[in-house]
Every structure is written in structure tokens, then in C-alpha cells.
C-alpha atoms as a PDB file:
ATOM      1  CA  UNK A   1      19.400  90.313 -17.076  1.00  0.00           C
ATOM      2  CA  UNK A   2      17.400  87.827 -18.992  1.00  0.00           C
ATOM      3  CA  UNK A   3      18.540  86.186 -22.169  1.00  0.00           C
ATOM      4  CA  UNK A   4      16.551  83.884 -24.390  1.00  0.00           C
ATOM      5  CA  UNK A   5      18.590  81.576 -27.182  1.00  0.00           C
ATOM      6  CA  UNK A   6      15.490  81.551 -29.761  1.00  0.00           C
ATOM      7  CA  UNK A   7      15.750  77.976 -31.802  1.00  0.00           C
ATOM      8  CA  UNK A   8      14.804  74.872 -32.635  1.00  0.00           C
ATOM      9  CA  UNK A   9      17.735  73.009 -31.602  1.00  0.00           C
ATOM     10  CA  UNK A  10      19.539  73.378 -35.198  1.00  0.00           C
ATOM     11  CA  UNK A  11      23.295  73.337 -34.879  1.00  0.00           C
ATOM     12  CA  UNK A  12      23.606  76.922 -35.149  1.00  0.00           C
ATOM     13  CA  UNK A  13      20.813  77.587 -32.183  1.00  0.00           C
ATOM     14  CA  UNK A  14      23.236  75.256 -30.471  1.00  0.00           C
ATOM     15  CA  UNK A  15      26.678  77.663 -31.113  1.00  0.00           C
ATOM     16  CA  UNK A  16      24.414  80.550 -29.966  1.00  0.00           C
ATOM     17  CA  UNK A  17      24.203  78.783 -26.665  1.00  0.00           C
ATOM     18  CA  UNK A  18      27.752  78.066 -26.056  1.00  0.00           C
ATOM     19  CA  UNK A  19      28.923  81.271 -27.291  1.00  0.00           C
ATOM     20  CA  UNK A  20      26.641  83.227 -24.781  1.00  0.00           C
ATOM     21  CA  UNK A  21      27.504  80.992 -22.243  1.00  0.00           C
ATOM     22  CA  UNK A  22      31.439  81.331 -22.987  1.00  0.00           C
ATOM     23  CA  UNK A  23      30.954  85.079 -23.301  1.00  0.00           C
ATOM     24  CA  UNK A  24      29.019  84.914 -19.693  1.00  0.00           C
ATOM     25  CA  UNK A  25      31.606  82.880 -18.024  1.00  0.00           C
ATOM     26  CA  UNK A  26      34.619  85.155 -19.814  1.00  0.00           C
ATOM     27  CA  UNK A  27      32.768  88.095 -17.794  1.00  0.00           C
ATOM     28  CA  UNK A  28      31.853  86.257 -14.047  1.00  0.00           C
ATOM     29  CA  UNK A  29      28.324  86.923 -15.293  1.00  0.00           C
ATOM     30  CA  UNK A  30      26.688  84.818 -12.533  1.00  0.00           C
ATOM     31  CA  UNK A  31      23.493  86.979 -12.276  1.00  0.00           C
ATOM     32  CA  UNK A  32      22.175  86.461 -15.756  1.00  0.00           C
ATOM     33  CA  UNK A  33      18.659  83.603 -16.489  1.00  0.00           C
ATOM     34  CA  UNK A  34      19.832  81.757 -20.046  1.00  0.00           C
ATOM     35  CA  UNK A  35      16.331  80.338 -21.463  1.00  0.00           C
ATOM     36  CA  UNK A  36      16.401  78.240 -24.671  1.00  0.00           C
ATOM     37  CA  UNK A  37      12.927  78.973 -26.154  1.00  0.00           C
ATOM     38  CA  UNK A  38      11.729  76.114 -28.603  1.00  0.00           C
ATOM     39  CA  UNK A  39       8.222  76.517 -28.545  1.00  0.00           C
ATOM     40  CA  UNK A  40       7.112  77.750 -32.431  1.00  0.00           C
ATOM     41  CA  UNK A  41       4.667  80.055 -31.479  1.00  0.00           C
ATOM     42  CA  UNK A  42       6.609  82.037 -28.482  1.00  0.00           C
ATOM     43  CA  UNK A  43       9.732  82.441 -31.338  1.00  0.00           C
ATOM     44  CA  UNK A  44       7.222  83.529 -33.867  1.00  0.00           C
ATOM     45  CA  UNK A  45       6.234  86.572 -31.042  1.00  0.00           C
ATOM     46  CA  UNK A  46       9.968  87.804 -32.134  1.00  0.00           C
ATOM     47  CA  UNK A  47      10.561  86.679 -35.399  1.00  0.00           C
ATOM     48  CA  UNK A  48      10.003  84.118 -38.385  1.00  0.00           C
ATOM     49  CA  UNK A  49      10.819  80.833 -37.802  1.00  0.00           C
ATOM     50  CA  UNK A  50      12.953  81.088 -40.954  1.00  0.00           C
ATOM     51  CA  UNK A  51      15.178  83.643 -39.138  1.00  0.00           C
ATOM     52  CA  UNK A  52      16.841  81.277 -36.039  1.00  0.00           C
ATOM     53  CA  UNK A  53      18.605  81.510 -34.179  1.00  0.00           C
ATOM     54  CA  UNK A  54      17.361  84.915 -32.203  1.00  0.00           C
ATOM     55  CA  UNK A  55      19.173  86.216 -29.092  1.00  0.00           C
ATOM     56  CA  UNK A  56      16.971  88.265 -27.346  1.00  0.00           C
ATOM     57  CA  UNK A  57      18.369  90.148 -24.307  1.00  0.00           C
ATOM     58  CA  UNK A  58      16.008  91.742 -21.904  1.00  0.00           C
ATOM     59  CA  UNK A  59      12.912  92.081 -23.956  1.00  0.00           C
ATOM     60  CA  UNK A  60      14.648  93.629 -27.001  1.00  0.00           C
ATOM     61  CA  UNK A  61      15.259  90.920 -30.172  1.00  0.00           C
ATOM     62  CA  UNK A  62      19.498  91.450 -30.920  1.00  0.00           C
ATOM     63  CA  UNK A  63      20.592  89.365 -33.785  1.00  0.00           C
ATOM     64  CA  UNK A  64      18.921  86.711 -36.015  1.00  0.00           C
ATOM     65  CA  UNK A  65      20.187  84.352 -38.702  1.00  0.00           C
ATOM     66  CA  UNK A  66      23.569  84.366 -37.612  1.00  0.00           C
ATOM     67  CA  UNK A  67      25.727  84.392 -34.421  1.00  0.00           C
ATOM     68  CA  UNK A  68      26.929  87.753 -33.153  1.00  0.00           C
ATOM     69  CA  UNK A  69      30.882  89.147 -33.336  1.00  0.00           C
ATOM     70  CA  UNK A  70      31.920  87.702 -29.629  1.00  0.00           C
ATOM     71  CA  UNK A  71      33.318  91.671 -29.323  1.00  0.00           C
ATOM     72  CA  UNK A  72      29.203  92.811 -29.731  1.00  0.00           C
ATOM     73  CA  UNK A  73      28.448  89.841 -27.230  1.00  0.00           C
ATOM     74  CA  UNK A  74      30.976  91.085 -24.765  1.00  0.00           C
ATOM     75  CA  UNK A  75      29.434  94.563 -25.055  1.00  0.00           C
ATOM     76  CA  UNK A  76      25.867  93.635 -24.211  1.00  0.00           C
ATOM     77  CA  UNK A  77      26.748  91.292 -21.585  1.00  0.00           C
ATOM     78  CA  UNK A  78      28.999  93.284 -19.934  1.00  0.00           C
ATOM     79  CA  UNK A  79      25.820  95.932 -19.827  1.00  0.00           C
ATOM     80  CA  UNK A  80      28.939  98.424 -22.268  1.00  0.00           C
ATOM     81  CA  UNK A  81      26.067  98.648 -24.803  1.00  0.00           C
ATOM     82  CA  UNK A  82      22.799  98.176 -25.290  1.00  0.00           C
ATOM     83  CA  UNK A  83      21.468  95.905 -28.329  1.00  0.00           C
ATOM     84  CA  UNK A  84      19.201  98.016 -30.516  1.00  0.00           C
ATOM     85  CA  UNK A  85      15.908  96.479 -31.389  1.00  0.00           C
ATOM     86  CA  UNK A  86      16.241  94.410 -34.275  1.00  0.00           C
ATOM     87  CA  UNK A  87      13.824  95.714 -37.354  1.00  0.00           C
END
């Protein structure tokens, strides 16, 4: 599993990473790559820069704006649900 924390480094970019990283550690989750993309144009590929933070898991864009319910973390982490491609 692949995750990318889609940001700029804002404070809320910066929960995003701790919560995923929480949520991992919660699960022994030791097989999972956590990249913190930064660059402009590879966040624009997902989203507007007005939307950050973006989670993407595996290819497929899961939340922007706003940090996800832990519960919904759990459940994509733990591989209970898949995240539907954000629109």
C-alpha cells in the first residue's frame, strides 16, 4: 500500500500526517510507503491547490479539505474498505 499526504506543509497537511501515521501504528501497519508530496504541480495531477490537504491511497484521491473520521481511516488502512475515488 502506498499513501501520499498531498500539502504544502499548512498545519492541517501536518494533522493529516500524524493522524495516518497514528492510525498506521494503531493497526501494526509496517508494510505501508507514507510520501508527503509538496511539489505544486504533482498535487495539482489530483486536485486544486485550494483543496489540501489530499490523502491519496493507492492511486485513488480519498478526502480533500479536511481530515478524515479516524473510524474511515481505520477502514482503508486496515484494507476493511476501499476509498471511493473522490469526484
Amino acid at each position: 500500500m502506498k499513501i501520499e499526504i498531498l500539502g504544502t506543509g499548512c498545519y492541517n497537511c501536518v494533522e493529516l500526517e500524524m493522524l495516518v501515521a497514528d492510525v498506521l501504528r494503531q493497526l501494526g501497519r509496517t508494510d505501508v510507503e507514507v510520501v508527503r508530496v509538496d511539489d505544486e504541480k504533482q498535487i495539482r495531477h489530483y486536485m486544486p491547490l485550494d483543496e489540501i490537504p489530499g490523502l491519496v491511497i493507492d492511486g485513488v484521491l480519498a478526502c480533500t479539505r479536511q481530515l478524515p473520521e479516524r473510524d474511515k481511516l481505520v477502514e482503508w488502512l486496515s484494507g476493511a474498505s476501499e476509498p471511493q475515488r473522490k469526484q
